[in-house]
Protein backbone atom coordinates (compact mmCIF):
# COMPACT_ATOMS: atom_id res chain seq x y z
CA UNK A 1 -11.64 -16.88 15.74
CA UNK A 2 -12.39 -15.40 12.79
CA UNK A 3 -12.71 -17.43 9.15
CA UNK A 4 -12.27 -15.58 5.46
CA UNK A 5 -14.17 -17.67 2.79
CA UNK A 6 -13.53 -16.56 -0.63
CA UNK A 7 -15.82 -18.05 -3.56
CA UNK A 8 -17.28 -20.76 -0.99
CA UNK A 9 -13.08 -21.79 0.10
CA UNK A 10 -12.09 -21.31 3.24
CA UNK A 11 -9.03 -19.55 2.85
CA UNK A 12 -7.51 -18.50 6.23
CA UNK A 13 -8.80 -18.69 10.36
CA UNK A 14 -7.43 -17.02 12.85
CA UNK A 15 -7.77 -14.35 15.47
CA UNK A 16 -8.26 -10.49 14.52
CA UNK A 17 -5.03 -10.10 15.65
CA UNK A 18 -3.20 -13.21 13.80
CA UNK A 19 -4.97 -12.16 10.24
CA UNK A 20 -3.79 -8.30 11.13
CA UNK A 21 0.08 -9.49 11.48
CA UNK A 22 -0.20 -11.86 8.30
CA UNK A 23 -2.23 -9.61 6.05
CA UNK A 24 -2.24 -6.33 7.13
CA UNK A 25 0.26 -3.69 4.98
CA UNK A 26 1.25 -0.99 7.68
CA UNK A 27 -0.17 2.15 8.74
CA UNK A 28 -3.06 4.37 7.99
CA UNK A 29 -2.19 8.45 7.63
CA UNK A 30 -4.97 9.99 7.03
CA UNK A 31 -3.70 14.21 6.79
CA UNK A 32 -5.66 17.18 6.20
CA UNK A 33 -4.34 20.57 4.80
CA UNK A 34 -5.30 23.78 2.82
CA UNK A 35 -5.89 22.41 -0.64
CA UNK A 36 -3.58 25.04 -2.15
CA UNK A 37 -0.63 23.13 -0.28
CA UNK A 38 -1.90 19.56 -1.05
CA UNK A 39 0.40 19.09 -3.64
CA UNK A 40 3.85 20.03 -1.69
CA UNK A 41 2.23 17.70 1.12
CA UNK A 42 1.78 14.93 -0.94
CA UNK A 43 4.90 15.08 -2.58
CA UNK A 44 6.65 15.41 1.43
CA UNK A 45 5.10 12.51 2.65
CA UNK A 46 5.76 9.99 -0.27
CA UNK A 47 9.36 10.93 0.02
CA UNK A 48 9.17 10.95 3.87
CA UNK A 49 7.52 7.88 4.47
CA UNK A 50 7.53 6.20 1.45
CA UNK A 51 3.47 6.24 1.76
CA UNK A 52 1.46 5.41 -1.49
CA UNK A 53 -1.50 7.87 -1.62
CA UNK A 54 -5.20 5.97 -1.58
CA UNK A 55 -7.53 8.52 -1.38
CA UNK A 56 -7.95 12.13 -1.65
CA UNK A 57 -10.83 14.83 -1.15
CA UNK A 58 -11.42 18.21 -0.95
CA UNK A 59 -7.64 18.83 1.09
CA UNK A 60 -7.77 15.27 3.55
CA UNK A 61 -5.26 12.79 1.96
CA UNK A 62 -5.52 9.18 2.84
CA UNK A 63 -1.99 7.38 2.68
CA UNK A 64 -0.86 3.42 2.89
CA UNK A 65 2.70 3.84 4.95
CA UNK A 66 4.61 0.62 4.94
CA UNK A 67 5.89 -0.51 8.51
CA UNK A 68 9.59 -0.88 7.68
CA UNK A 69 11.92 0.27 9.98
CA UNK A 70 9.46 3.02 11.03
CA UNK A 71 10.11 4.45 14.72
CA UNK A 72 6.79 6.22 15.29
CA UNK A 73 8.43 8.82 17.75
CA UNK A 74 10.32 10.12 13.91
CA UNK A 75 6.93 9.22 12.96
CA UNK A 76 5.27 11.84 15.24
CA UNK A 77 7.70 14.49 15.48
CA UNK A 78 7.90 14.39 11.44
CA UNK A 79 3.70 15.14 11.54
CA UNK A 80 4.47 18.21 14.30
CA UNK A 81 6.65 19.37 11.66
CA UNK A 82 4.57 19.25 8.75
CA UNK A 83 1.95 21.20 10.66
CA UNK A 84 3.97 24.34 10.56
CA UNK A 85 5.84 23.77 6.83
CA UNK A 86 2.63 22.86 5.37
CA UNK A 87 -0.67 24.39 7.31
CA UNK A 88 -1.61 20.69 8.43
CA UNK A 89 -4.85 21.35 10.16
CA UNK A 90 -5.21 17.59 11.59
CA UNK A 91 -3.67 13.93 10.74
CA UNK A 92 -3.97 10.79 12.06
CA UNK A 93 -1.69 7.93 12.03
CA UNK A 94 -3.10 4.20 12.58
CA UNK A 95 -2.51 0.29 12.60
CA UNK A 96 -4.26 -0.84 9.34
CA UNK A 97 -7.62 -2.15 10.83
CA UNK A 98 -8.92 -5.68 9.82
CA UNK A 99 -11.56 -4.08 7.74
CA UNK A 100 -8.74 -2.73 5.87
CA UNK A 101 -6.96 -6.03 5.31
């Protein structure tokens, strides 16, 4: 079991998997292209997925994807695509980890 204090409080207990399902916010894609088509990729996969960009650098995008009514074979076959319509050189799409949460 696993406790969260905040400010001395305990504020929630649970296993890694409980805290995952009640705080975690969806998937992880983390997406890598030429820079020069980082903008059309960004721009595909907030419409696409409705993901909310955290983090970018150098061409490797970091995106929050929210778990609703995602099937990840679309999921998957969506990425294949995007490596030939926009040079993706590698992604990877992942539960959020409890580090995350």
């Amino acid at each position: 079991r696993i406790g969260i204090l905040v400010k001395g409080r305990l504020e929630c207990i649970g296993t890694a998997m409980q805290l995952k399902r009640k705080f975690g916010d969806g998937y992880r894609l983390e997406i890598k292209c030429p820079p020069v088509r980082a903008t059309e990729l960004k721009d595909f996969v907030s419409k696409r997925f409705s993901g909310e960009l955290m983090e970018e650098h150098a061409g490797t995008m970091q995106f929050r994807v929210e778990q609703t009514g995602l099937s990840l074979a679309t999921v998957f076959a969506t990425l294949e695509q995007a490596r030939t319509d926009y040079e993706v050189e590698e992604y990877s799409f992942s539960e959020t980890t409890l580090e995350q949460v």
